[in-house]
PDB file of N, CA and C in Angstrom:
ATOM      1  N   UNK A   1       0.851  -1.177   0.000  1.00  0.00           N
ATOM      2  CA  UNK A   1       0.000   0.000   0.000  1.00  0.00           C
ATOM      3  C   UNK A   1       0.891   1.232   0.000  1.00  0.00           C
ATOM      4  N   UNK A   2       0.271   2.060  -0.685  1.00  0.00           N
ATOM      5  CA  UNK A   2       1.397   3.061  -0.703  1.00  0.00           C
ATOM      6  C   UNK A   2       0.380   4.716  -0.036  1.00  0.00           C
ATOM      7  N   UNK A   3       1.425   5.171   0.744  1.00  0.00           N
ATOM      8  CA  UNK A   3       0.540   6.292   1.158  1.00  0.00           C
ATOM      9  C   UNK A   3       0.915   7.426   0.294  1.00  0.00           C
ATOM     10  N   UNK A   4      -0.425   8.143   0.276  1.00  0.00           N
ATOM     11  CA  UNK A   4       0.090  10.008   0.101  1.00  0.00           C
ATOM     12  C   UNK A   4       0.168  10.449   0.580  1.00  0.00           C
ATOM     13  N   UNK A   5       1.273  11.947   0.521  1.00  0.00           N
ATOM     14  CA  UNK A   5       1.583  12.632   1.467  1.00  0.00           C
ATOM     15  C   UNK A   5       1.944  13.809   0.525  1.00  0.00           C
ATOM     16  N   UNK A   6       1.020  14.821   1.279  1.00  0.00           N
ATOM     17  CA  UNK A   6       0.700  16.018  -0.015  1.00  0.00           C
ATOM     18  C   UNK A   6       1.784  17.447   0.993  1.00  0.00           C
ATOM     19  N   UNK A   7       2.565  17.961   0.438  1.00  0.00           N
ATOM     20  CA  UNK A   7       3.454  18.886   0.584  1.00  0.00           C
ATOM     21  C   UNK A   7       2.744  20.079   0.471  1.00  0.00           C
ATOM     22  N   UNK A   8       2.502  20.834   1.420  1.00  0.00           N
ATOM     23  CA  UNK A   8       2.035  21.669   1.415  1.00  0.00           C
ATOM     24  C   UNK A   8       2.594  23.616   1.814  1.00  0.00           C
ATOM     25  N   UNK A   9       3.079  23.996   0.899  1.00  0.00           N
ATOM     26  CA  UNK A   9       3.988  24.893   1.169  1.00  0.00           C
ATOM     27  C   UNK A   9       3.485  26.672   2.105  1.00  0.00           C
ATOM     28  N   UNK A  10       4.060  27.052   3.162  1.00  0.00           N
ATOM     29  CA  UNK A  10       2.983  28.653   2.945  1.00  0.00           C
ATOM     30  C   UNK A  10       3.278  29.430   2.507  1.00  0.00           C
ATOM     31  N   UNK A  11       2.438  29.940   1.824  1.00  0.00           N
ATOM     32  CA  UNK A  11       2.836  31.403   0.958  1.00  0.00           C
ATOM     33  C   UNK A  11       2.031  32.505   1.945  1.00  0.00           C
ATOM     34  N   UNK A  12       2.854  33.623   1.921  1.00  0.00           N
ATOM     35  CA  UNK A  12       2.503  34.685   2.190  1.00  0.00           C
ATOM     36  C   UNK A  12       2.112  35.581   1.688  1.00  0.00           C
ATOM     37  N   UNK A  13       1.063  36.902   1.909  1.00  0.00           N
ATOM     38  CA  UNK A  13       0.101  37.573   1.524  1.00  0.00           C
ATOM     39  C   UNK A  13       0.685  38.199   0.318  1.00  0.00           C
ATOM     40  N   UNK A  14       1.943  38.755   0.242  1.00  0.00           N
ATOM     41  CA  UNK A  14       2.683  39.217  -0.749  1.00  0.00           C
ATOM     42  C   UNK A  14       3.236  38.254  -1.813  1.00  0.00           C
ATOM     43  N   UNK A  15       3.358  36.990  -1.777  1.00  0.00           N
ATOM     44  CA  UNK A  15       3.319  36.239  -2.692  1.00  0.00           C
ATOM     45  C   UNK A  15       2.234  35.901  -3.342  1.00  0.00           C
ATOM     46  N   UNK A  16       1.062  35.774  -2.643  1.00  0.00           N
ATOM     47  CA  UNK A  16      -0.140  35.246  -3.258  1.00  0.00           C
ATOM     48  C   UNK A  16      -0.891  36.193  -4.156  1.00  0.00           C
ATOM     49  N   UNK A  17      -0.384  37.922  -3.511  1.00  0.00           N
ATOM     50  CA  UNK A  17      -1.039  38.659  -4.752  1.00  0.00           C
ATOM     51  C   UNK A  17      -0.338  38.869  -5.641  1.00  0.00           C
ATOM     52  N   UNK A  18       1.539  38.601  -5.715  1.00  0.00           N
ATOM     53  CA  UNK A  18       2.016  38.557  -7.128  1.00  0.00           C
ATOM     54  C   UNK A  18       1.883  37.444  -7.770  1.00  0.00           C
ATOM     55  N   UNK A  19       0.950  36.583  -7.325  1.00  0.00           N
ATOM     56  CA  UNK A  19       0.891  35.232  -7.851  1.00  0.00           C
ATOM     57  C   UNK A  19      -0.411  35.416  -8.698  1.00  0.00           C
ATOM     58  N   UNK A  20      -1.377  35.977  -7.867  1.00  0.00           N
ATOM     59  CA  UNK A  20      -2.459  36.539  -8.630  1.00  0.00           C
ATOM     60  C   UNK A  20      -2.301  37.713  -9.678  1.00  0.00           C
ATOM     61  N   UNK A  21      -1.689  38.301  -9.769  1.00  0.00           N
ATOM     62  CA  UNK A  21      -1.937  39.462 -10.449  1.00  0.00           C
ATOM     63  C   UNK A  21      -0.899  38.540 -11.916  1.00  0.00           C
ATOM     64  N   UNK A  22       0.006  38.119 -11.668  1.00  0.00           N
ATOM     65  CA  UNK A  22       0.785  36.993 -12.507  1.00  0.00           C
ATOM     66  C   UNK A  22      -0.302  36.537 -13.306  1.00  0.00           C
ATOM     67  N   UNK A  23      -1.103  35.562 -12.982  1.00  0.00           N
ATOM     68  CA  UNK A  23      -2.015  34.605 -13.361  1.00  0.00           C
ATOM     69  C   UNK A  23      -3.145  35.620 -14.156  1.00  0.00           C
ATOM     70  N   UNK A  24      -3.813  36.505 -13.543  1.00  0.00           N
ATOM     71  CA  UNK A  24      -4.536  37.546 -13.810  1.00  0.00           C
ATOM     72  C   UNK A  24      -3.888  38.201 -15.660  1.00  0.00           C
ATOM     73  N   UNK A  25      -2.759  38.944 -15.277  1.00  0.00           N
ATOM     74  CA  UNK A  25      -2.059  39.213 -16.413  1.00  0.00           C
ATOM     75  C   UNK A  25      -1.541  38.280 -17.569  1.00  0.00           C
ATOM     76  N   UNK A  26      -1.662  37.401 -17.309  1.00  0.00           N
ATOM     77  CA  UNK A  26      -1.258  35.706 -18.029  1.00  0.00           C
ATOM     78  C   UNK A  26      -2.904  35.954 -19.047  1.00  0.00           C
ATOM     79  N   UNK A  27      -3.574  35.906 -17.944  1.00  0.00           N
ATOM     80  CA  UNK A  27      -5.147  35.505 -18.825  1.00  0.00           C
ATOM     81  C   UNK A  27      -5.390  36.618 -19.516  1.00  0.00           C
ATOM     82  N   UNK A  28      -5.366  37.736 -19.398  1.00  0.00           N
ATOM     83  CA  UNK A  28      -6.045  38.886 -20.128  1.00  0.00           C
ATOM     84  C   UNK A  28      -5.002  39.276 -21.609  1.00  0.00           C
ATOM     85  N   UNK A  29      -3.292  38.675 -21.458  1.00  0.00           N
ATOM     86  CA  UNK A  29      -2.582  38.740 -22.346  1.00  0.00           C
ATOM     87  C   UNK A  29      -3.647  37.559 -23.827  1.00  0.00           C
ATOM     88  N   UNK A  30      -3.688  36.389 -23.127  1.00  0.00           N
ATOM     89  CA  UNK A  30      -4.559  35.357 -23.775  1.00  0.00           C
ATOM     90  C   UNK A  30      -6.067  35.908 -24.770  1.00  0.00           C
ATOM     91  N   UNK A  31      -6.425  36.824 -23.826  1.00  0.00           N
ATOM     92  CA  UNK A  31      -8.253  37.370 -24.033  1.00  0.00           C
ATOM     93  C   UNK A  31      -8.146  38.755 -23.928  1.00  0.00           C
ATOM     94  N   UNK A  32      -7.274  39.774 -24.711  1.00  0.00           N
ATOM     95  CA  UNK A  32      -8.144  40.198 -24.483  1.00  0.00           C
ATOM     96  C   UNK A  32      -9.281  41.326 -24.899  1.00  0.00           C
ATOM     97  N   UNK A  33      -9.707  40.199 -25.680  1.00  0.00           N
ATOM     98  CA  UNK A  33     -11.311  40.757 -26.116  1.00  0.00           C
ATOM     99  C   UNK A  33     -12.117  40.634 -24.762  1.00  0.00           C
ATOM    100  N   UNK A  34     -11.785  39.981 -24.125  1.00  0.00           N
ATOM    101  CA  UNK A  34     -12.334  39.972 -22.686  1.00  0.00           C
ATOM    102  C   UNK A  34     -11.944  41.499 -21.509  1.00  0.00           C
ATOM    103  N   UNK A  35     -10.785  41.593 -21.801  1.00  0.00           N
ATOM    104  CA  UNK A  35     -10.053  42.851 -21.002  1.00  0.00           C
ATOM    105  C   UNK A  35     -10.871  43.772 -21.539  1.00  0.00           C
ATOM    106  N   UNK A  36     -11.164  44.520 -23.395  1.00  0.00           N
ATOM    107  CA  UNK A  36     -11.456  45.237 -23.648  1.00  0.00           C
ATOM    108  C   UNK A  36     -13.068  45.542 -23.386  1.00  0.00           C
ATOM    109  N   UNK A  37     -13.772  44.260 -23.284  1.00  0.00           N
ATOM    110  CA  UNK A  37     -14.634  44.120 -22.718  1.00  0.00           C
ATOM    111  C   UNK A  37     -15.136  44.364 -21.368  1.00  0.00           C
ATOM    112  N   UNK A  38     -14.531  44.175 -20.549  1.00  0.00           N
ATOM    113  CA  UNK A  38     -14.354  44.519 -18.779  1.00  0.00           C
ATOM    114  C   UNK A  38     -14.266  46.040 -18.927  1.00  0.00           C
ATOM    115  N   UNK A  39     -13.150  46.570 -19.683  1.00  0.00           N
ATOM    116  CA  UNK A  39     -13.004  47.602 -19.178  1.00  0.00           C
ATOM    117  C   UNK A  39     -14.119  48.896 -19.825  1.00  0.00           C
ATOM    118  N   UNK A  40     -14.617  48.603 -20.847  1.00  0.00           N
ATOM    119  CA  UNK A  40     -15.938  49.015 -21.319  1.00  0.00           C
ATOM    120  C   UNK A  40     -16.810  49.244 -20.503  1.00  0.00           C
ATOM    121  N   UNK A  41     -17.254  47.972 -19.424  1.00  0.00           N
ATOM    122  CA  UNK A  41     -18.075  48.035 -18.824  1.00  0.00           C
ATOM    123  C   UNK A  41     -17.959  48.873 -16.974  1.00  0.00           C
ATOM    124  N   UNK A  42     -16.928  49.084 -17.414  1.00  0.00           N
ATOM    125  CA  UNK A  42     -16.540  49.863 -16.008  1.00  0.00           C
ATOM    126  C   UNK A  42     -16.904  51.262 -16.570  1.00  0.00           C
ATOM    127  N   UNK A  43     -16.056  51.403 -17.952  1.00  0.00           N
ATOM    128  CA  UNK A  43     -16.406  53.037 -17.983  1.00  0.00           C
ATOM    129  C   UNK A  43     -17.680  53.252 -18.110  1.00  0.00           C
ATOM    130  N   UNK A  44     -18.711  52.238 -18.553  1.00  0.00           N
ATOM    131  CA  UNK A  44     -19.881  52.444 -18.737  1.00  0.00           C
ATOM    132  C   UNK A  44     -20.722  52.986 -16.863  1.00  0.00           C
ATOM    133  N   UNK A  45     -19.904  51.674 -16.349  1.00  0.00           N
ATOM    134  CA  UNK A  45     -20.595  51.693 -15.233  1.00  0.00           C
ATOM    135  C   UNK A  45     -20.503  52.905 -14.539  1.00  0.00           C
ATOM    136  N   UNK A  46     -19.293  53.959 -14.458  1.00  0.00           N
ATOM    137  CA  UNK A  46     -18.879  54.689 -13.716  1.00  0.00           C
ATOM    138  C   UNK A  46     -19.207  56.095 -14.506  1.00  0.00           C
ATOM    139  N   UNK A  47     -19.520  55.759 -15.620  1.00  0.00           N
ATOM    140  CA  UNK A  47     -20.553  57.170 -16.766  1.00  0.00           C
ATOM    141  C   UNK A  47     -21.993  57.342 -15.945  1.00  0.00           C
ATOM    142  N   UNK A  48     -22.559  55.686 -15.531  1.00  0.00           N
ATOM    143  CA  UNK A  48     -23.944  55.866 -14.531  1.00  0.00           C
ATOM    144  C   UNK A  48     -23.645  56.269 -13.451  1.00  0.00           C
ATOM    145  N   UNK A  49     -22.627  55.808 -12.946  1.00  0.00           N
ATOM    146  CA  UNK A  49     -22.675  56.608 -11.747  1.00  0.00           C
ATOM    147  C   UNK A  49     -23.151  58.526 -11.267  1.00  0.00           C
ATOM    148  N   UNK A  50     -21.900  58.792 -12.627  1.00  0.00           N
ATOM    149  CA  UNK A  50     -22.077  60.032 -12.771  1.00  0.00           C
ATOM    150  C   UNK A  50     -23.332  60.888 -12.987  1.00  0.00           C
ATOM    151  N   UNK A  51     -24.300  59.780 -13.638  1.00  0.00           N
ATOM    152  CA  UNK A  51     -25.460  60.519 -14.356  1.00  0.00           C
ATOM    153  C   UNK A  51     -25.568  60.645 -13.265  1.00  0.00           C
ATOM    154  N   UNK A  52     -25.913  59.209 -12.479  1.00  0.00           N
ATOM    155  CA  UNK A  52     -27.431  59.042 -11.169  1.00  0.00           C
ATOM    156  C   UNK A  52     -26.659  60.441 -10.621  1.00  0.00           C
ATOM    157  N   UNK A  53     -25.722  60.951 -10.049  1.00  0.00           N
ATOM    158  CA  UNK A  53     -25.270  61.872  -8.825  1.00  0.00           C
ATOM    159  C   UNK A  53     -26.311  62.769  -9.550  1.00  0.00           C
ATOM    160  N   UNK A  54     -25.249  63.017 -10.776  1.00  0.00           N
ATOM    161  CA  UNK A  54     -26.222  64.084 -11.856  1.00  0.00           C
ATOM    162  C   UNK A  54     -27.554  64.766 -11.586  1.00  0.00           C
ATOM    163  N   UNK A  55     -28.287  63.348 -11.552  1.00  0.00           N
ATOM    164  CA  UNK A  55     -29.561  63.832 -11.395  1.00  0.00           C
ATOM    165  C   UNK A  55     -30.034  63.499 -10.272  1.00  0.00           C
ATOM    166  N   UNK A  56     -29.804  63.155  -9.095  1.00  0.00           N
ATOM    167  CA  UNK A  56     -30.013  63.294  -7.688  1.00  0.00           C
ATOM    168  C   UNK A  56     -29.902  64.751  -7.333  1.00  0.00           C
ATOM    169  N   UNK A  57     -28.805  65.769  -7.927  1.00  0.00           N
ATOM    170  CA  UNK A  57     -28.501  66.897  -7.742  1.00  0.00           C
ATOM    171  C   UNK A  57     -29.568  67.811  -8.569  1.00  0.00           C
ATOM    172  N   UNK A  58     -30.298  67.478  -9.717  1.00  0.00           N
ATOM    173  CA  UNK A  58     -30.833  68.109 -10.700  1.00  0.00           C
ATOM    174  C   UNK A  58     -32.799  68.479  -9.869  1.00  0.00           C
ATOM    175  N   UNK A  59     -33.413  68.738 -10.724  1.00  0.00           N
ATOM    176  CA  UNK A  59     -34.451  69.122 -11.179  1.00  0.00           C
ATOM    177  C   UNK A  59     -35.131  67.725 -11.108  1.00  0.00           C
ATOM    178  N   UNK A  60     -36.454  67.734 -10.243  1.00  0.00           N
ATOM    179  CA  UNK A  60     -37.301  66.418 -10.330  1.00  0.00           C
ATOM    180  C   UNK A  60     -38.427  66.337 -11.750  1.00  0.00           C
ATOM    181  N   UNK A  61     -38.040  65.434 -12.154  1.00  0.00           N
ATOM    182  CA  UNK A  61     -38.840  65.020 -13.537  1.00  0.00           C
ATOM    183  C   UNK A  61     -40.109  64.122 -13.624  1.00  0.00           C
ATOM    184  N   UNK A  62     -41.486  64.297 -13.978  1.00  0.00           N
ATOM    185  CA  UNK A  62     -42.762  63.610 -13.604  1.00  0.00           C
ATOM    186  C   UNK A  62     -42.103  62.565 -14.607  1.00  0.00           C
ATOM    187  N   UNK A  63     -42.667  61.244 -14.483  1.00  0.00           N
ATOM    188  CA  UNK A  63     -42.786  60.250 -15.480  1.00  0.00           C
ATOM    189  C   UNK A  63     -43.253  60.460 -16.741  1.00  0.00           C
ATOM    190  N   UNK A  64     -44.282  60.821 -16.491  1.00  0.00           N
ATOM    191  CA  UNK A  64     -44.836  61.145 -17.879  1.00  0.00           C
ATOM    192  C   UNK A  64     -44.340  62.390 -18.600  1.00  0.00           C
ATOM    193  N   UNK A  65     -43.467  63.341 -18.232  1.00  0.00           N
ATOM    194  CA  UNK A  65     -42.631  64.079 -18.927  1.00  0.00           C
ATOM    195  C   UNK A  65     -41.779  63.398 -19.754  1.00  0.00           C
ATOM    196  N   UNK A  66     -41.291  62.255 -18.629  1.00  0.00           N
ATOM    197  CA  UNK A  66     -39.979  61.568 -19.565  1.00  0.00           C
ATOM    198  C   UNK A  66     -40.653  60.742 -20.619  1.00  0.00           C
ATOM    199  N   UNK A  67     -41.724  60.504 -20.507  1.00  0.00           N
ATOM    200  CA  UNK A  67     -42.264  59.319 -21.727  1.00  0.00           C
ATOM    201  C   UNK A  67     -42.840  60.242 -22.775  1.00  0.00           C
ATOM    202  N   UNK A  68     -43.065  61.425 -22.707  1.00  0.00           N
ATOM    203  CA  UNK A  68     -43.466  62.368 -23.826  1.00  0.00           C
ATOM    204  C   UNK A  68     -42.631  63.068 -24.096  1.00  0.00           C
ATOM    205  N   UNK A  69     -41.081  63.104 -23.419  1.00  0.00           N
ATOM    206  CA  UNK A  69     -40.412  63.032 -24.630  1.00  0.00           C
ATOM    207  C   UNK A  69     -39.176  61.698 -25.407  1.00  0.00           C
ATOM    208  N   UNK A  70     -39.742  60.994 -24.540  1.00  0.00           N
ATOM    209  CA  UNK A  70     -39.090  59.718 -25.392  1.00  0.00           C
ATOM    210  C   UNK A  70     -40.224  59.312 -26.684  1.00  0.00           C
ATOM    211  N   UNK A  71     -41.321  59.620 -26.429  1.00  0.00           N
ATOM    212  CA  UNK A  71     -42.498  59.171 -27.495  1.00  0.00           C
ATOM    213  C   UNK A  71     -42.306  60.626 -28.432  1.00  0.00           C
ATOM    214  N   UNK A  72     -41.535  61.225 -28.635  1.00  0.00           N
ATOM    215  CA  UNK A  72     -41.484  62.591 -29.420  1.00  0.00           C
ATOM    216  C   UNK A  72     -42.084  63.529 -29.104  1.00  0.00           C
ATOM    217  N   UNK A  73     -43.003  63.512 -28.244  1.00  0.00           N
ATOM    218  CA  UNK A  73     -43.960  64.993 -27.779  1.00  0.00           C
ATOM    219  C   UNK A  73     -42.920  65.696 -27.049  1.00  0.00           C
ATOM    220  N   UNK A  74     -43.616  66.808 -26.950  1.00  0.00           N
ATOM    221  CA  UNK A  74     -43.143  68.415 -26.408  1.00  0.00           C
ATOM    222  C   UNK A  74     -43.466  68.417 -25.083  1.00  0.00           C
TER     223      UNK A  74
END
């Protein structure tokens, strides 16, 4: 019978995030239509951000203002 015996090494906090960011940068070199993708969606995300403040700060708008002028009315 033969036993296993699994080696288990510790890494420390500073290894594990150049290990990650390694691995991280490995994959996005691979993809990235994926990177350009991610990062799209951040600027997108952080363009909403801006609006919502935007208009938290702005002028209150009835609903039906906004749907007459998304439906073309005045």
């Amino acid at each position: 019978m033969v036993e296993e015996t699994s080696m288990q090494l510790p890494l420390d906090e500073n290894r594990m995030k150049e290990l990650f960011k390694d691995a991280l940068g490995e994959f996005f070199d691979e993809r990235r239509d994926l990177l350009r993708e991610v990062v799209s969606e951040v600027i997108e995300d952080v363009g909403l951000v801006h609006a919502i403040k935007e208009g938290e700060a702005g002028v209150t708008v009835s609903r039906n203002e906004i749907f007459n002028l998304l439906e073309g009315g005045a």
